[in-house]
Protein backbone atom coordinates (compact mmCIF):
# COMPACT_ATOMS: atom_id res chain seq x y z
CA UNK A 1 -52.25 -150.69 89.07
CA UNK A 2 -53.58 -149.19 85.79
CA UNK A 3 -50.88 -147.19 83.33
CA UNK A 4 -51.11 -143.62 83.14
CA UNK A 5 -52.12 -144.59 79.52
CA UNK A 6 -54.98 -146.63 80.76
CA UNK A 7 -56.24 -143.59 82.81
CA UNK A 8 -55.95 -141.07 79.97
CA UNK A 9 -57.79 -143.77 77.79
CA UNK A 10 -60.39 -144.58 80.59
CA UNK A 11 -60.85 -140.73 81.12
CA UNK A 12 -61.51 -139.88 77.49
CA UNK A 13 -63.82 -142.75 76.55
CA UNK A 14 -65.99 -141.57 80.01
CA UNK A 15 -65.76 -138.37 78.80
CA UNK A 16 -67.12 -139.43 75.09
CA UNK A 17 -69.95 -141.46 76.87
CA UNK A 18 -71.13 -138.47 78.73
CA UNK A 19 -71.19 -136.11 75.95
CA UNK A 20 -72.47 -138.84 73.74
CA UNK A 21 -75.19 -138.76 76.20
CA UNK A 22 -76.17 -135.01 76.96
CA UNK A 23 -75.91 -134.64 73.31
CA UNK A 24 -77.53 -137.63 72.08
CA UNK A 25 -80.82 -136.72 74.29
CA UNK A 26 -81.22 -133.57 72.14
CA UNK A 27 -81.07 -135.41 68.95
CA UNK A 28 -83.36 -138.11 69.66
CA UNK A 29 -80.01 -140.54 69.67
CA UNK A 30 -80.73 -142.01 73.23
CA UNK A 31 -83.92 -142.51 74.78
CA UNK A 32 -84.62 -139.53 77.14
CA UNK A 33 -86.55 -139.81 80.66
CA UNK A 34 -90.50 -138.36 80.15
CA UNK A 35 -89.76 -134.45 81.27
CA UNK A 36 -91.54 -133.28 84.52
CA UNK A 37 -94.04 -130.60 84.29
CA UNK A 38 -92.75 -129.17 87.38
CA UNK A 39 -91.33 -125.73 86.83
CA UNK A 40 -87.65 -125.07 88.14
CA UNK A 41 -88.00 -123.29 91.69
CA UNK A 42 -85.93 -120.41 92.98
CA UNK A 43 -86.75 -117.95 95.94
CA UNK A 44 -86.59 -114.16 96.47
CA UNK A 45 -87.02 -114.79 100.09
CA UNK A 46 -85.86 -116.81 102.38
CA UNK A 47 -89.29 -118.67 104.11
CA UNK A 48 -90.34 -118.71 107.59
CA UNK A 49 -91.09 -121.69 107.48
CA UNK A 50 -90.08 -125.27 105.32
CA UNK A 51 -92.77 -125.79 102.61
CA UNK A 52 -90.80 -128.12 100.57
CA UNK A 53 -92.14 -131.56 101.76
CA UNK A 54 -88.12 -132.27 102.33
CA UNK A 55 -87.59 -135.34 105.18
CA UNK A 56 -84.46 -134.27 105.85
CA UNK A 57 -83.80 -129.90 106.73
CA UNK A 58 -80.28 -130.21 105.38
CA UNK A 59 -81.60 -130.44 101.88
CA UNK A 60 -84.10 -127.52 101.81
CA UNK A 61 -81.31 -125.67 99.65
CA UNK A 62 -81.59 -128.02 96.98
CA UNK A 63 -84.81 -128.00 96.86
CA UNK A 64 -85.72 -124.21 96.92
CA UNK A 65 -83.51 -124.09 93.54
CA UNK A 66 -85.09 -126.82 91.43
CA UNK A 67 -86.27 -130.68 91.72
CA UNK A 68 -83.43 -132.39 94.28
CA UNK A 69 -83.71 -135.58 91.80
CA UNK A 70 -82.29 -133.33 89.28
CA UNK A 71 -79.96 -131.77 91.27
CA UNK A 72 -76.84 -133.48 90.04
CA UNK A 73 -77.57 -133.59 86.41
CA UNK A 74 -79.03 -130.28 85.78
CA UNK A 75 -75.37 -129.14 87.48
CA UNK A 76 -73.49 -131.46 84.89
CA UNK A 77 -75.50 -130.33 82.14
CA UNK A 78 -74.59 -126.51 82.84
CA UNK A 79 -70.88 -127.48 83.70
CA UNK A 80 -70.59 -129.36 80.14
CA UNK A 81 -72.09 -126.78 78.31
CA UNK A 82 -69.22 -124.52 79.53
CA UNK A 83 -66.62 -126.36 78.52
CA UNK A 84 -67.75 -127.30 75.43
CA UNK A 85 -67.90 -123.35 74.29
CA UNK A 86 -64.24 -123.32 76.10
CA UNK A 87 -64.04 -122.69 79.71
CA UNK A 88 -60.67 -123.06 81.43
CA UNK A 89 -59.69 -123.17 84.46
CA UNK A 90 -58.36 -119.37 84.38
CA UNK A 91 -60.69 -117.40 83.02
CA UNK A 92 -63.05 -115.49 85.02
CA UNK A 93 -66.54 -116.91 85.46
CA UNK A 94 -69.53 -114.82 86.52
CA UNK A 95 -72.58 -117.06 88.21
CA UNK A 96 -75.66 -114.66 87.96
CA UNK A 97 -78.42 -116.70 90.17
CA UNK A 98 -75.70 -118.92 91.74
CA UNK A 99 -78.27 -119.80 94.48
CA UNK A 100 -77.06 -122.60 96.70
CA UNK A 101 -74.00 -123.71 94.80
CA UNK A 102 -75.61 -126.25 92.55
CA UNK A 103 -73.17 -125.32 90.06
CA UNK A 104 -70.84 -123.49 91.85
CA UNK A 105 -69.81 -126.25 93.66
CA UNK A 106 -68.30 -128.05 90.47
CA UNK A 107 -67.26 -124.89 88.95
CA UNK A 108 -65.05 -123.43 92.02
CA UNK A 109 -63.26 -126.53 92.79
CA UNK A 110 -62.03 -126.36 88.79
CA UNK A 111 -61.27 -122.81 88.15
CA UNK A 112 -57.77 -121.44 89.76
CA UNK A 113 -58.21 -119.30 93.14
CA UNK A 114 -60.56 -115.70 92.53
CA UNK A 115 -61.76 -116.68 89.38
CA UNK A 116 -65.27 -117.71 90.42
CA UNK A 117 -67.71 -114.76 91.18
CA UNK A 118 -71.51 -115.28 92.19
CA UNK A 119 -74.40 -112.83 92.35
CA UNK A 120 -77.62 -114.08 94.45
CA UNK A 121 -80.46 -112.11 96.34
CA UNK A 122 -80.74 -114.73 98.98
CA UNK A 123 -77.74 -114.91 101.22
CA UNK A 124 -79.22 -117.83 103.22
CA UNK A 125 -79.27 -120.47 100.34
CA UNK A 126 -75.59 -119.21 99.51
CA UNK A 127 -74.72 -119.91 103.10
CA UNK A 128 -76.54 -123.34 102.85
CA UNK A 129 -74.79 -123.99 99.66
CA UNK A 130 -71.11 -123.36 101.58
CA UNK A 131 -72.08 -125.21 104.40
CA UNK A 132 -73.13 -128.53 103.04
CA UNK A 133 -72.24 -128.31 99.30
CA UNK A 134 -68.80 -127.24 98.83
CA UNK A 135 -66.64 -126.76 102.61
CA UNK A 136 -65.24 -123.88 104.07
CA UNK A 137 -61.85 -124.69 103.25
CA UNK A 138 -62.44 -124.92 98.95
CA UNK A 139 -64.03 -121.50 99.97
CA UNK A 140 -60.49 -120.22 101.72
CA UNK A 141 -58.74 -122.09 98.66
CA UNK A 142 -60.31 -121.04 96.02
CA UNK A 143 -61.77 -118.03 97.17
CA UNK A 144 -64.54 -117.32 95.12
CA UNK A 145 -66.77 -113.68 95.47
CA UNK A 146 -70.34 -113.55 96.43
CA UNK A 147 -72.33 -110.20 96.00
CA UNK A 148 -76.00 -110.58 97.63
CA UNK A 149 -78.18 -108.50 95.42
CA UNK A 150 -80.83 -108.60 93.13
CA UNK A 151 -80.10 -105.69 90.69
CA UNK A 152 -77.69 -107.45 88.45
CA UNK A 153 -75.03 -104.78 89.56
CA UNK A 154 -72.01 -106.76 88.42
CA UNK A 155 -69.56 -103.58 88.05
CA UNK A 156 -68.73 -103.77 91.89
CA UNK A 157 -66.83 -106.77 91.14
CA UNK A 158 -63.95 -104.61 88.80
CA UNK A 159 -63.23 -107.06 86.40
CA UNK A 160 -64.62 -108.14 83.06
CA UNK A 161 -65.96 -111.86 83.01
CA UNK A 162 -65.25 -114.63 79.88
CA UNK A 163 -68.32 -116.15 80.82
CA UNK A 164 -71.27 -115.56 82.01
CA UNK A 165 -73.77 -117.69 83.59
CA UNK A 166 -77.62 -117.13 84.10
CA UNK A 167 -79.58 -120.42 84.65
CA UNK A 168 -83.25 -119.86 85.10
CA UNK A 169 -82.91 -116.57 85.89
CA UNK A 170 -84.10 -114.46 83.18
CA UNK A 171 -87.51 -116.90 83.47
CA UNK A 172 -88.47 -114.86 86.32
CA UNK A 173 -88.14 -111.81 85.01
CA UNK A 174 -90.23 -109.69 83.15
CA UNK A 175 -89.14 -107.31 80.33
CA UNK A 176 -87.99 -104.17 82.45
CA UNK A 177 -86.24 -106.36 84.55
CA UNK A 178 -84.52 -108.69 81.96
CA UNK A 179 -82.99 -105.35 80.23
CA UNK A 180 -81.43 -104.14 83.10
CA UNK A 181 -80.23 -108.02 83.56
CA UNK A 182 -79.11 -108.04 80.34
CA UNK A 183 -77.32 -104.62 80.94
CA UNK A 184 -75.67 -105.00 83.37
CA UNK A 185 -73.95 -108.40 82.19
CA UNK A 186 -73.17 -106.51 79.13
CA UNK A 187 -71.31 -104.02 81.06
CA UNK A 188 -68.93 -106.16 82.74
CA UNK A 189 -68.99 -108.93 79.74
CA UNK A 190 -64.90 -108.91 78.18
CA UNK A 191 -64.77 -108.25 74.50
CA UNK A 192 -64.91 -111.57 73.75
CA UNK A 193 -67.37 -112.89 76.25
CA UNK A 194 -70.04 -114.62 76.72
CA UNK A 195 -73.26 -115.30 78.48
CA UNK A 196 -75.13 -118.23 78.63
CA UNK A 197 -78.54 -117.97 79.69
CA UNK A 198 -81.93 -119.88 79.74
CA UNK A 199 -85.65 -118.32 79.54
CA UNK A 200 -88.94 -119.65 79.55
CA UNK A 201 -90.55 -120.28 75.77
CA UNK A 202 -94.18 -119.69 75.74
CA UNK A 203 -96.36 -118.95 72.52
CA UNK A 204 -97.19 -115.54 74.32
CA UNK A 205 -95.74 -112.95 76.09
CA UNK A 206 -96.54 -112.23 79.19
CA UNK A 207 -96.67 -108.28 80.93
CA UNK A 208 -95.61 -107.10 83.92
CA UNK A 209 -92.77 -105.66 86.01
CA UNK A 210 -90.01 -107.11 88.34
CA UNK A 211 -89.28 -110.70 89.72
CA UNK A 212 -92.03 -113.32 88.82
CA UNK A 213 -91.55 -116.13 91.88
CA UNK A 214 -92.00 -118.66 91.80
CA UNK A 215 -93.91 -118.96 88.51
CA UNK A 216 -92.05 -118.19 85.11
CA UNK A 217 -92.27 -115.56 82.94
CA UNK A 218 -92.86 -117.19 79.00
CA UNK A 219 -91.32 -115.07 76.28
CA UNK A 220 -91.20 -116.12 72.46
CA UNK A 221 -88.35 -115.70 71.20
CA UNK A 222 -88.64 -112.85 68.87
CA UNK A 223 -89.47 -110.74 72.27
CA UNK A 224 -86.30 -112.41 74.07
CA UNK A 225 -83.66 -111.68 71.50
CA UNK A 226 -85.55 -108.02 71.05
CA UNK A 227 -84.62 -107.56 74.84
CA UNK A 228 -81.18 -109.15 74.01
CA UNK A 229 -80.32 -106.64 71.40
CA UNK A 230 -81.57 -103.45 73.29
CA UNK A 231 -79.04 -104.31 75.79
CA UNK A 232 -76.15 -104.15 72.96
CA UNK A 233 -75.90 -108.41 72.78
CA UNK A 234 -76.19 -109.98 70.28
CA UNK A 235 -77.64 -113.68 70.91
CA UNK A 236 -78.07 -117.20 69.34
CA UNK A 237 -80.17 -120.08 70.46
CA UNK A 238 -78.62 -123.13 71.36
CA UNK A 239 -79.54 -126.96 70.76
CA UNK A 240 -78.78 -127.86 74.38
CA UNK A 241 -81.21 -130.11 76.78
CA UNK A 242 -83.07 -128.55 79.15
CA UNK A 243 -86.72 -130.29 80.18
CA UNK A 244 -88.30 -126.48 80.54
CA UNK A 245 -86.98 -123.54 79.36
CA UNK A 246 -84.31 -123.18 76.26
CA UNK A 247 -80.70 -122.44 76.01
CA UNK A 248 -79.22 -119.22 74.06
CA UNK A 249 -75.43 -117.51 74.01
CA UNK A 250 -74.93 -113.75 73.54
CA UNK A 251 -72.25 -111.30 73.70
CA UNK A 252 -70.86 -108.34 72.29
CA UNK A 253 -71.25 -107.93 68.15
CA UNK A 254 -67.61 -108.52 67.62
CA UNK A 255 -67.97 -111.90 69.10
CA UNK A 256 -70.81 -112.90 66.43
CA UNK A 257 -68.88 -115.11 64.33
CA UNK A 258 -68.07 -117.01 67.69
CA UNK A 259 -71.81 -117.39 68.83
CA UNK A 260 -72.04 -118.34 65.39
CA UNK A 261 -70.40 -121.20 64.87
CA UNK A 262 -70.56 -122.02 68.33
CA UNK A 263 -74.36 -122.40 67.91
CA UNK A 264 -74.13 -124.30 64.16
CA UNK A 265 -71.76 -126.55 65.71
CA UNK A 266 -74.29 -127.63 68.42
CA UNK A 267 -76.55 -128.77 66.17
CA UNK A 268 -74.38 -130.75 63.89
CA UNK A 269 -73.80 -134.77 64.52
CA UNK A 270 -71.49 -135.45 67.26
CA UNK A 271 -67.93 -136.04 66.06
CA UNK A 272 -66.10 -138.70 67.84
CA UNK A 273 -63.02 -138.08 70.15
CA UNK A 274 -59.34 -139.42 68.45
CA UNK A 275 -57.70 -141.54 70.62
CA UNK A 276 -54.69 -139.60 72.17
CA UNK A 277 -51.51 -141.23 70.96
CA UNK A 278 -49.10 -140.73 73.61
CA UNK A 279 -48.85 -141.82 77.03
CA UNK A 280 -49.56 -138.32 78.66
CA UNK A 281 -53.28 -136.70 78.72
């Protein structure tokens, strides 16, 4: 039976390997897979009828969120991301989007009990998400909140969120709608908090008003980080692989020197792990 030395030692080399990996595909260090052209999928609606080509019902969830063959790793890209800008297990974690679990289901298993809060217009993929993702009785231990609306109207929740989550969410909005997105996180963002968010990058932007579904919404990033700052953020882009859309952290404007460094330190060389040097991880 392996040492609890061997384990710690095991579980830090895996853990250099995959970040060595997710980090390595940004900088051209490993050879990454050619990128689908395939836009990540969401839904407003739940449809009256299956249109996803899916052989098997049970994974229309996945599939009404984004490709399924990138269902795992798209999760363990967000998850890593996280924890590499400092998640814990106790601080509170708001999952704007959180669709059918996709990353909900690794993030409420780690976080302690009520520390996990989702917002999602579609109550169905949610469901879906419980049902076949994560159990019903993670859900009565952990006890994570679900609000089913589409306004961004975080407040109801009373309490202020270390991190914020938005995974292609803000690509589907348009400018009106991205403020009061952006607003409303903002409002119920902790001093020192921050949101992590992709968007679509385009040459052009584009006009209109409202959700965009299921096509995106390209913004350059001048016009993003406009919207960003209107809201009260402040926001930095982030070297961090995505196959579509691109990767930024904001938060309040005393937390600048944070998104700062945060964001340098992305785009600097990977710096290998130290061995631990005791027996205990």
């Amino acid at each position: 039976m392996p040492t609890l030395k061997t384990r710690c030692s095991l579980l830090v080399r895996g853990i250099e390997a995959f970040l060595y990996f997710e980090v390595g595909l940004i900088r051209g260090l490993t050879p990454a897979r050619e990128s689908s052209t395939k836009d990540e999928q969401g839904d407003l609606h739940k449809p009256e009828q299956d249109t996803t080509g899916a052989d098997d019902s049970s994974l229309r969830h996945r599939a009404y969120v984004g490709m399924p063959e990138e269902w795992d790793l798209v999760a363990a890209r967000q998850v890593t991301l996280l924890l590499t800008a400092g998640l814990r297990d106790n601080h509170r974690l708001v999952d704007v989007g959180c669709g059918s679990l996709r990353t909900g289901r690794m993030l409420i298993p780690y976080l302690e009990p009520e520390r996990y809060f989702g917002i999602e217009p579609n109550r169905w993929l949610v469901e879906e998400g419980i049902e076949h993702e994560l159990g019903r009785d993670l859900v009565r231990m952990k006890r994570p909140a679900f609000r089913y609306v589409d306004d961004f109207s975080l407040s109801e929740f009373g309490v202020d969120f270390d991190f914020a989550l938005a995974h292609s969410v803000f690509s589907h909005t348009y400018p009106d709608l991205a403020l009061v997105g952006f607003r409303g996180i903002a409002e119920s963002l902790a001093p020192e908090g921050k949101l992590f968010a992709t968007f679509r990058e385009g040459r052009q932007d584009s006009e209109g008003s409202g959700w965009l579904y299921p096509e995106m919404v390209p913004y350059t990033w001048e016009r993003m980080n406009g919207i960003i700052e209107e809201s009260g953020l402040l926001a930095r882009r982030l070297d961090w692989m995505h196959p579509r859309q691109s990767w930024f952290v904001a938060a309040h404007p005393n937390a600048e020197d944070d998104i700062d460094d945060f964001s340098h330190r992305l785009r600097r060389p990977l710096v290998p792990v130290s061995r631990p040097s005791s027996s205990t991880c």
